[in-house]
Every structure is written in C-alpha cells, then in structure tokens.
C-alpha atoms as a PDB file:
ATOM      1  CA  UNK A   1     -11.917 -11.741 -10.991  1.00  0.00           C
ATOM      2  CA  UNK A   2      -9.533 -13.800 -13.378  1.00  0.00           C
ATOM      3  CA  UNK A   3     -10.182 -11.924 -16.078  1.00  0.00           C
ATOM      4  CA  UNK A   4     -10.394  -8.334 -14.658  1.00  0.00           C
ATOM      5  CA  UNK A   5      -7.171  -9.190 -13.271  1.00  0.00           C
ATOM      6  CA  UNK A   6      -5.829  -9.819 -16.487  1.00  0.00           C
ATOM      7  CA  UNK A   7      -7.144  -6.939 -18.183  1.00  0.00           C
ATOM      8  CA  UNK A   8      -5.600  -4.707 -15.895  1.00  0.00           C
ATOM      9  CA  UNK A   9      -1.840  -6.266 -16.412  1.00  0.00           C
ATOM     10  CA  UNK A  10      -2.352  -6.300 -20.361  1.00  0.00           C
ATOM     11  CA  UNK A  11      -3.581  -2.332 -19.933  1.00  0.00           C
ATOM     12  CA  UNK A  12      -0.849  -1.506 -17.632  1.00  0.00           C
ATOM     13  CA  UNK A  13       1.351  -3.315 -20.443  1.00  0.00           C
ATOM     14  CA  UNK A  14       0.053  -1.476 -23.587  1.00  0.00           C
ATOM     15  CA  UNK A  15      -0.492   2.427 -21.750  1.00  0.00           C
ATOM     16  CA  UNK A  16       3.679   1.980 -20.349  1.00  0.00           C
ATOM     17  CA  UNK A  17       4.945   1.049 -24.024  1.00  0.00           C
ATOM     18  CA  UNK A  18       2.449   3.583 -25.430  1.00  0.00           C
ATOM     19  CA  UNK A  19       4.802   6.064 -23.803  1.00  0.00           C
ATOM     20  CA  UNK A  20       1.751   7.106 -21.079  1.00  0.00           C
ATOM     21  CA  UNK A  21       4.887   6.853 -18.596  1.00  0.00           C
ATOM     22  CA  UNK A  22       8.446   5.400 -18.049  1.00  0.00           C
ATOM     23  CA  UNK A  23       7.985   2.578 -15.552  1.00  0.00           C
ATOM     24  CA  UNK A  24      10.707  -0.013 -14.505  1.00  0.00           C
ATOM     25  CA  UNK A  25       9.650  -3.199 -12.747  1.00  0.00           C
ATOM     26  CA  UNK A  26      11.701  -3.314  -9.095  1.00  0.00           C
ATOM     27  CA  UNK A  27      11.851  -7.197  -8.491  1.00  0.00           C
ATOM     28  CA  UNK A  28      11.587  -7.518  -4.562  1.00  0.00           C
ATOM     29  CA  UNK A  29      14.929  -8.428  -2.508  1.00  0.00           C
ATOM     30  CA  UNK A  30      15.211 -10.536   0.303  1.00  0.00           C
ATOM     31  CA  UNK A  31      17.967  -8.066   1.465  1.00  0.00           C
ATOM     32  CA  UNK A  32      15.850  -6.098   3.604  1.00  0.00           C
ATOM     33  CA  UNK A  33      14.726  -8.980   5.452  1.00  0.00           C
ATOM     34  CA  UNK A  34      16.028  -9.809   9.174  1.00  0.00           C
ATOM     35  CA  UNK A  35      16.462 -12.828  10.519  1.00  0.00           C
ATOM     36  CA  UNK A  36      12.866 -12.662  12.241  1.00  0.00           C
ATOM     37  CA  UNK A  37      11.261 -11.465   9.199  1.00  0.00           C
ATOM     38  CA  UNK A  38      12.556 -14.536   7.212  1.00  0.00           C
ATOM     39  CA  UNK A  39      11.737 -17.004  10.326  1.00  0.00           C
ATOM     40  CA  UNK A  40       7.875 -15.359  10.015  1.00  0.00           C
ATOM     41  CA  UNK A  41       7.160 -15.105   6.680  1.00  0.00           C
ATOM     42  CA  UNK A  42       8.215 -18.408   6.429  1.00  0.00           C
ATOM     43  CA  UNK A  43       5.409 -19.862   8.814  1.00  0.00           C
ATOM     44  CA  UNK A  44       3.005 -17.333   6.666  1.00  0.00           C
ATOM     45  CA  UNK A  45      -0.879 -18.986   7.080  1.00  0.00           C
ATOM     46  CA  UNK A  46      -1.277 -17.806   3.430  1.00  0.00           C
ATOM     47  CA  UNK A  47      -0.928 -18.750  -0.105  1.00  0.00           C
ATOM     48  CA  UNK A  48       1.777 -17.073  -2.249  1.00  0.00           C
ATOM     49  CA  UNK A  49       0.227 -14.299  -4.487  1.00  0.00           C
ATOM     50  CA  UNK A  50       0.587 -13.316  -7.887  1.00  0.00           C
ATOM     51  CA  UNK A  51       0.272  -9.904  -8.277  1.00  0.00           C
ATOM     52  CA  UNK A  52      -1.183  -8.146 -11.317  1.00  0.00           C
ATOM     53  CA  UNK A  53       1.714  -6.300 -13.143  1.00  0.00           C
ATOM     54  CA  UNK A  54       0.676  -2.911 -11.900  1.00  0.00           C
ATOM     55  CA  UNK A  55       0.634  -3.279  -8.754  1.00  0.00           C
ATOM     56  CA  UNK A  56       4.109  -4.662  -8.365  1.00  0.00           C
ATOM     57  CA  UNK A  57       7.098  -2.435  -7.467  1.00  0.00           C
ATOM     58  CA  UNK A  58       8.535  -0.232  -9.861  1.00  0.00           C
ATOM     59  CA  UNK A  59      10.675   2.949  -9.987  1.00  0.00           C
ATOM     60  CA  UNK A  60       8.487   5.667 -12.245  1.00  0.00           C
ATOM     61  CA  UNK A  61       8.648   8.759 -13.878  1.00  0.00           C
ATOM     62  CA  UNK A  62       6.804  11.499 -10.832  1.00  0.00           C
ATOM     63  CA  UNK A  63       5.217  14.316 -12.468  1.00  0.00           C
ATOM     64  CA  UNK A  64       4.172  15.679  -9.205  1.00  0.00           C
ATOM     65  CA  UNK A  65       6.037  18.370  -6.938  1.00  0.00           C
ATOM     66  CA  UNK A  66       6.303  16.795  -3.778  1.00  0.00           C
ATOM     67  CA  UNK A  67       9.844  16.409  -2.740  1.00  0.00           C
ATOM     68  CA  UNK A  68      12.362  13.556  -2.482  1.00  0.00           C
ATOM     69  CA  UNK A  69      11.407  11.281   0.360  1.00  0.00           C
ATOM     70  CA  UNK A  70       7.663  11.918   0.492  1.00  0.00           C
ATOM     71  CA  UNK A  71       4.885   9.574   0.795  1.00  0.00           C
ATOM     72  CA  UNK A  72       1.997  10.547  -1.257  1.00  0.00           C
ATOM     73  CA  UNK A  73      -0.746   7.847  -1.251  1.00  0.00           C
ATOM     74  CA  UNK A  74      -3.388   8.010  -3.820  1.00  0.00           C
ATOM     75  CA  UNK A  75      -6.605   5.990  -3.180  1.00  0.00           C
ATOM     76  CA  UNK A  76      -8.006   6.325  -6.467  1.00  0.00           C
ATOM     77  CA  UNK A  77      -5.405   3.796  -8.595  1.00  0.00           C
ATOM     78  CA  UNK A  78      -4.391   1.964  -5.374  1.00  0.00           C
ATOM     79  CA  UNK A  79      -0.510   3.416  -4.961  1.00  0.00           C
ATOM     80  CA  UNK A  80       1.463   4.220  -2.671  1.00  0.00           C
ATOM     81  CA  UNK A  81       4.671   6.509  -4.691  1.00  0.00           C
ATOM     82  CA  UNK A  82       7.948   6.988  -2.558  1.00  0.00           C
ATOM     83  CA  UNK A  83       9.390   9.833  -3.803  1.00  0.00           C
ATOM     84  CA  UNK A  84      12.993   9.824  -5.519  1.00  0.00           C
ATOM     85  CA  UNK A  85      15.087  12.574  -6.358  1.00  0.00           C
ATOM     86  CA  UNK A  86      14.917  13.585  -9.490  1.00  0.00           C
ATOM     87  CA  UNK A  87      11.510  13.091 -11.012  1.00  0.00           C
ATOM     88  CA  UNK A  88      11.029   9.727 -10.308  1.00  0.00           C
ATOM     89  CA  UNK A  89       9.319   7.743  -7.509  1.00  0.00           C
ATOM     90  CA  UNK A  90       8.846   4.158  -6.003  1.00  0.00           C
ATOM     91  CA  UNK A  91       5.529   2.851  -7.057  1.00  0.00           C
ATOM     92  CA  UNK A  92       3.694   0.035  -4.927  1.00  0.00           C
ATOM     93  CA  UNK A  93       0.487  -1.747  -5.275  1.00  0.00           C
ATOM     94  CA  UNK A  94      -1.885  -1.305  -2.133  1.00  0.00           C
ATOM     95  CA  UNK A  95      -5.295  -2.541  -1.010  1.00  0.00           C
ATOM     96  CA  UNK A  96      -7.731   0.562   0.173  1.00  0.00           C
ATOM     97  CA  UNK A  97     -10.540   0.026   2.792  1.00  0.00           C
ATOM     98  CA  UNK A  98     -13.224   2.592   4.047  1.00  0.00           C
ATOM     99  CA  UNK A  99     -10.773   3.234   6.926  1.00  0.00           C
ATOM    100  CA  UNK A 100      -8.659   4.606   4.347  1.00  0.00           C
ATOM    101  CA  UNK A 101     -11.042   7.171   2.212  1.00  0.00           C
ATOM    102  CA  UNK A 102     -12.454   8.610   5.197  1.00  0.00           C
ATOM    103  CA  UNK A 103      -9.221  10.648   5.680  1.00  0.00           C
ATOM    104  CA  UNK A 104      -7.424  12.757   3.232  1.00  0.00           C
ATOM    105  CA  UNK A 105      -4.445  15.398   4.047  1.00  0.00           C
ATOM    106  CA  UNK A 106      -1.005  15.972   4.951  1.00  0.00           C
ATOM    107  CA  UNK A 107       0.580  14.229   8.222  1.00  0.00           C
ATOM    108  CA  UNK A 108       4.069  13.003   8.950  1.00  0.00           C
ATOM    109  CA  UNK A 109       5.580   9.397   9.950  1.00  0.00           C
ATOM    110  CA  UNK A 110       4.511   9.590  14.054  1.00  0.00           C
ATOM    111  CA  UNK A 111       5.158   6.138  14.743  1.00  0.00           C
ATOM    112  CA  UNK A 112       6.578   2.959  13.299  1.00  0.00           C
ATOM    113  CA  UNK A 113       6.844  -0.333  14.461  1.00  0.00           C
ATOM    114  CA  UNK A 114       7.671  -3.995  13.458  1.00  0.00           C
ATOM    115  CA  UNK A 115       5.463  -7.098  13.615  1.00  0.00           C
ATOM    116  CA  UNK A 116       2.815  -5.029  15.334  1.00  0.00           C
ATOM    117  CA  UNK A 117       0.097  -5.798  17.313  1.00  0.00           C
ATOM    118  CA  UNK A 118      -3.479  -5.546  16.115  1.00  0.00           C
ATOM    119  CA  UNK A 119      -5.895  -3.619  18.273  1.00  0.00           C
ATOM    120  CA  UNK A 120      -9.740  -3.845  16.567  1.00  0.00           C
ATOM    121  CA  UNK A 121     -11.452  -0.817  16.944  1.00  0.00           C
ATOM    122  CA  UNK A 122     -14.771  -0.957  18.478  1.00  0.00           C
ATOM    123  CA  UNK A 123     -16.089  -0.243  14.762  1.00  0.00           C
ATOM    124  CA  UNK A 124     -14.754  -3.077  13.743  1.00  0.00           C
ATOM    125  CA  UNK A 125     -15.890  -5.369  16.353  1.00  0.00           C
ATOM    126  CA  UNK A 126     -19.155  -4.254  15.329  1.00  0.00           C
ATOM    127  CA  UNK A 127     -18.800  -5.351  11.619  1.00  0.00           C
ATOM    128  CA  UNK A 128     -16.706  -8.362  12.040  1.00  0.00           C
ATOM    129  CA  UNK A 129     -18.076 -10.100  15.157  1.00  0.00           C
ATOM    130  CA  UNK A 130     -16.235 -11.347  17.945  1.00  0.00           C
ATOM    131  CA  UNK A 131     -12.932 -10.418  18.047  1.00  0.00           C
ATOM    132  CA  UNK A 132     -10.251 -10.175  21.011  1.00  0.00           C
ATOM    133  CA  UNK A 133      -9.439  -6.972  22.650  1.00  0.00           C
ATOM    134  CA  UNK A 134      -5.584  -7.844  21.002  1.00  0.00           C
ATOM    135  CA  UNK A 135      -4.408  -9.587  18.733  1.00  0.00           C
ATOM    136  CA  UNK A 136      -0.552 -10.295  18.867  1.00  0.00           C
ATOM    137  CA  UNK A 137       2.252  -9.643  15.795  1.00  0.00           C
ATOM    138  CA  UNK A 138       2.786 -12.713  13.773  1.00  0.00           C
ATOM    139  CA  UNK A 139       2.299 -13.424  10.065  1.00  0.00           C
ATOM    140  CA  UNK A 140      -1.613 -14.421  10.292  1.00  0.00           C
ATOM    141  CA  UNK A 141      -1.961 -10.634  12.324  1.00  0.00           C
ATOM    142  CA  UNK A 142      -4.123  -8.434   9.574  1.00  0.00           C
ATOM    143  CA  UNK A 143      -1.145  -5.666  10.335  1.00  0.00           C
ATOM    144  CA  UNK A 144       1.290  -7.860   8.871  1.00  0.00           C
ATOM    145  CA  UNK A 145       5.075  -7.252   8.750  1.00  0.00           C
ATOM    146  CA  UNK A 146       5.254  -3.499   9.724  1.00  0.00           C
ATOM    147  CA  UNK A 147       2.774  -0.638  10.663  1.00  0.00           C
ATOM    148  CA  UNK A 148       3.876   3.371   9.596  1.00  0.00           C
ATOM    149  CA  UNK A 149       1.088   5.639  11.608  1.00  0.00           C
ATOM    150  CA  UNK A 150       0.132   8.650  10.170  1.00  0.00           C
ATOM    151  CA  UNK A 151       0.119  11.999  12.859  1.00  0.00           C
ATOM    152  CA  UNK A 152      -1.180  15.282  12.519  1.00  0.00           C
ATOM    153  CA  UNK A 153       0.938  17.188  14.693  1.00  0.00           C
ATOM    154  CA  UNK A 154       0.620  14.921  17.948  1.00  0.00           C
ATOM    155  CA  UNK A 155      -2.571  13.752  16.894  1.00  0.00           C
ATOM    156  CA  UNK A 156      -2.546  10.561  15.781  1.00  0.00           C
ATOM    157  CA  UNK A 157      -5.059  10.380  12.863  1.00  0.00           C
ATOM    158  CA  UNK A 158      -5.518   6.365  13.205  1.00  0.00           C
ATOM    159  CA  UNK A 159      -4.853   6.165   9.534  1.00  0.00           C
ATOM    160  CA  UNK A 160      -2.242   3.301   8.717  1.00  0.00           C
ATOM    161  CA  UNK A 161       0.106   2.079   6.456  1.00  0.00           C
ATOM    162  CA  UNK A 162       0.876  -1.314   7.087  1.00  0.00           C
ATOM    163  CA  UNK A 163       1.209  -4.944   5.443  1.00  0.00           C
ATOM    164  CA  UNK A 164      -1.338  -7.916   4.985  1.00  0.00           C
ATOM    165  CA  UNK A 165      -1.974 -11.279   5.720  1.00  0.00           C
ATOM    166  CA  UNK A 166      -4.258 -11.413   2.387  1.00  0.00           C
ATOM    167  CA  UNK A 167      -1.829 -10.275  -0.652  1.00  0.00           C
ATOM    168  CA  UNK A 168      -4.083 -11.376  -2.976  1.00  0.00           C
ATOM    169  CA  UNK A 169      -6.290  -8.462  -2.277  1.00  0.00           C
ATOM    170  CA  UNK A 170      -3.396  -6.054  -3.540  1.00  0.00           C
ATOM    171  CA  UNK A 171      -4.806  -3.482  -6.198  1.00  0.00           C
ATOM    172  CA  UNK A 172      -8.660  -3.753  -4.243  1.00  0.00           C
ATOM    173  CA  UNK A 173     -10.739  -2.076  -2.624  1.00  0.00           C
ATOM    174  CA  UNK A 174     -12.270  -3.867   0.683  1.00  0.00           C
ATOM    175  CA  UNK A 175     -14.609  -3.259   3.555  1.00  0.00           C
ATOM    176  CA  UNK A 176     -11.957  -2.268   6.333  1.00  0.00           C
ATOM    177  CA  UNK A 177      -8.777  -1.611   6.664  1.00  0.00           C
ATOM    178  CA  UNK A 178      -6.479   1.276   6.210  1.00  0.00           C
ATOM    179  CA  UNK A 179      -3.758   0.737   3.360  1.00  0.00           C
ATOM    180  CA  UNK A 180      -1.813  -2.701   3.056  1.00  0.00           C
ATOM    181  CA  UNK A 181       0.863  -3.343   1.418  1.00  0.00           C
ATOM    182  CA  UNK A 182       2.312  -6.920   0.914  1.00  0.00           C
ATOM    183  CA  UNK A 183       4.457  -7.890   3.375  1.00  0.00           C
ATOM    184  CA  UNK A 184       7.577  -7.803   1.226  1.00  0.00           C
ATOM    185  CA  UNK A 185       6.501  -3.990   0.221  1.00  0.00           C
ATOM    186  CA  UNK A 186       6.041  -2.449   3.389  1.00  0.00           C
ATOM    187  CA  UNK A 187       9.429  -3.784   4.628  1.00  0.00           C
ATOM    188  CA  UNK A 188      11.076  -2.121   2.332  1.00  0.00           C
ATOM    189  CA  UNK A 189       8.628   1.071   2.869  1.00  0.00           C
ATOM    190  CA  UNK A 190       9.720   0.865   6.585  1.00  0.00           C
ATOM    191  CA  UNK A 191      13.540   1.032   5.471  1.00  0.00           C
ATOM    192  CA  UNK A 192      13.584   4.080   3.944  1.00  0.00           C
ATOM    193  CA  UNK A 193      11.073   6.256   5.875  1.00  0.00           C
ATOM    194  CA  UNK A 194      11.414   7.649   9.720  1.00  0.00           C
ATOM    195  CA  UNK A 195       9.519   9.643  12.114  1.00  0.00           C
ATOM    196  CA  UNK A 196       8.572  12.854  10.380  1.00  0.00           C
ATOM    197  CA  UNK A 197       8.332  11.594   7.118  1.00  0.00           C
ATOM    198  CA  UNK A 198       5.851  14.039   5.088  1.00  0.00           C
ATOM    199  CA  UNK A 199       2.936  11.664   3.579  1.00  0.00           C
ATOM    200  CA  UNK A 200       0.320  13.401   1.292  1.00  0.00           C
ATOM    201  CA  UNK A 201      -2.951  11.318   1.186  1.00  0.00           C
ATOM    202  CA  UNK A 202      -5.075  12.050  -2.051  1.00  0.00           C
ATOM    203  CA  UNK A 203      -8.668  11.858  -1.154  1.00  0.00           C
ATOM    204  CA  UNK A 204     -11.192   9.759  -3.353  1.00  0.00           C
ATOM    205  CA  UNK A 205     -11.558  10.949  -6.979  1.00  0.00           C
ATOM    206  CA  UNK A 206      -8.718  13.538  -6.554  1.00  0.00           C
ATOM    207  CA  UNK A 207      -6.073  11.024  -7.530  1.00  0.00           C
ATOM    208  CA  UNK A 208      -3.611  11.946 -10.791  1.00  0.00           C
ATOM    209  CA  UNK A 209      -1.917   8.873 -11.162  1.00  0.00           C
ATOM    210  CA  UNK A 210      -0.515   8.602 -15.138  1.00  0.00           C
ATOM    211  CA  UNK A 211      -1.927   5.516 -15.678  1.00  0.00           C
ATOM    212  CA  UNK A 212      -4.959   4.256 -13.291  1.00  0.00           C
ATOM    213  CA  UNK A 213      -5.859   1.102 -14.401  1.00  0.00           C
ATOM    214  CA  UNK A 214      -9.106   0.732 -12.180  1.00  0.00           C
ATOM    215  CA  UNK A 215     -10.706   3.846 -14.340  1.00  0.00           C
ATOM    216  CA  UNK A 216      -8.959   2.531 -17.546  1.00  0.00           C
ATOM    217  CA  UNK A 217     -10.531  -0.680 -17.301  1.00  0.00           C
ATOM    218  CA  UNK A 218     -14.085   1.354 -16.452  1.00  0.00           C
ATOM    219  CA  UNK A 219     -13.766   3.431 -19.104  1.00  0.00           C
ATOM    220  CA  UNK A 220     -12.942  -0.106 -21.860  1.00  0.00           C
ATOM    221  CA  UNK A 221     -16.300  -1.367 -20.266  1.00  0.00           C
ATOM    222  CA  UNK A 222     -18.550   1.939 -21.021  1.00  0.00           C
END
C-alpha cells in the first residue's frame, strides 16, 4: 500500500511538470472552521493522515464545459472538481464505494447539513452486522463533518457527498459508502455550494480526468 501510494504522488509529480495540466496545491485553512468544528475535530477518534499528493486540494486547469459553480464528480480518478470561472476548477481527493458507482447523472444540492446523523441502510446492516437504527453526528460518525445530498427533482437519489472518519482511505475505492471527503475538504465544499447546486456524476469508466493516476499507475504495471 506504501509503495502504490508513493507511486501515485511521484506520477502525479512527473505528468503536472510534464505539462499534462496546470495544477496548484491549495494548502487547507482553518478559516472555514467554526467554533464546533474545531471543538470536534479536535476529539477526532482517528489518526492524522497523510495524503498522497494527488489527492490533496488544488486549483486546476478544467477542460470541461460545465459552468462556474458546478460539482462534477468523477469516480474513475477519485475527484471531486468545483468549478471556477474561467477554466479552472477546485480539485479534491475522494474515497468511492459501491454506493457511489451505482448512480451516475445530473441532480442538484437538495439538502445539506452539518455534523449529520448517520442512518445505515438496511443494505448495510446486512453487510456490516449489527448496527443501531442511528447513529448520532460526532467526529467517529462515518458521515463526518458535513453531508451535501444529491436530488433529482424532489427525489432524493440517496447518493452523498459527505466527509470521513477514515482519511486515510482518501484516493480508494471501498466496499460502502457514497463519496467522502476528508473532513477538512468537505467543509470547505459545504461553504461554497447551496441548495440547487448542479452536480454532474461521471459514471464508472466514463471519467476524463487529465491526469488519473489509478489508470496511470495500471498502465506502468502492464
């Protein structure tokens, strides 16, 4: 895992100064933090992270056509792109579970809300074990810091964005889950979006991202 992991940071390193794309690392701020956020994150029942390269923040060059303030999500290279005015986007690591390949479209921002509650699906009860019916907001909830739910129409399509309390998964794929984001991510995520908020998910093998580093590293193994 080590050494995947470090593949993919020295690719990411040698396709961005190979002029593959114009990336610029965004370091995280504390400034989007509230008071509560601080207070929780602080009492967080997990080890910091390091994140491969890649998957940390940056602002990117967006060769797409979806317009400023657009979510597009693409499973494939695990990101999430916030789109900027012109021609460039936000770019955040995610994890992807089978929750989150089993839908694929165009919804808005329906709901958001902060420090959620976790609710297991029957589906999930089934995989996991025994679960409760509920389980309440806090740093050790698997919604983490803030939940964005995707709607089609009024429809809610029980497809999630939301944050983690395992960012050492970031850049994965794993066996449930919708798309997380590390904590620190999704707050800021939650800052700029609102209800209505187009988001454009890519289904699997339909992603376009300039520089995937899942396939480049498949392709430097074949």
């Amino acid at each position: 895992m080590a050494a995947r992991r470090l593949a993919l940071v020295a690719l990411g390193m040698s396709l961005t100064l190979g002029g593959c794309m114009t990336a610029r690392l965004e370091p995280a701020s504390e400034a989007n933090l509230t008071p509560r956020d601080k207070e929780l994150l602080a009492k967080a029942p997990y080890a910091p992270a390091t994140i491969p390269e890649p998957y940390r923040r940056h602002i990117v060059t967006y060769h797409r056509k979806e317009l400023p303030g657009t979510i597009v999500v693409d499973t494939d290279a695990r990101y999430l792109y916030y789109v900027l005015p012109n021609g460039q986007a936000i770019r955040y690591g995610v994890t992807v579970g089978e929750e989150a390949l089993s839908w694929s479209g165009v919804a808005k921002v329906g709901r958001m809300a902060e420090w959620p509650d976790w609710v297991p699906t029957e589906d999930i009860k089934k995989r996991l074990g025994n679960l409760p019916s509920r389980v309440p907001g806090g740093p050790a909830n698997p919604m983490g810091a803030r939940a964005i739910y995707l709607y089609e129409g009024n429809k809610d399509t029980l497809f999630r964005i939301h944050g983690t309390n395992q960012p050492e998964l970031i850049g994965e794929g794993v066996s449930s889950g919708c798309i997380r984001m590390t904590n620190e991510d999704v707050i800021d995520l939650y800052n700029r979006v609102k209800i209505g908020t187009p988001v454009v998910v890519l289904g699997p093998k339909n992603g376009d991202s300039p520089f995937n580093p899942r396939l480049a590293l498949h392709d430097m193994r074949s």
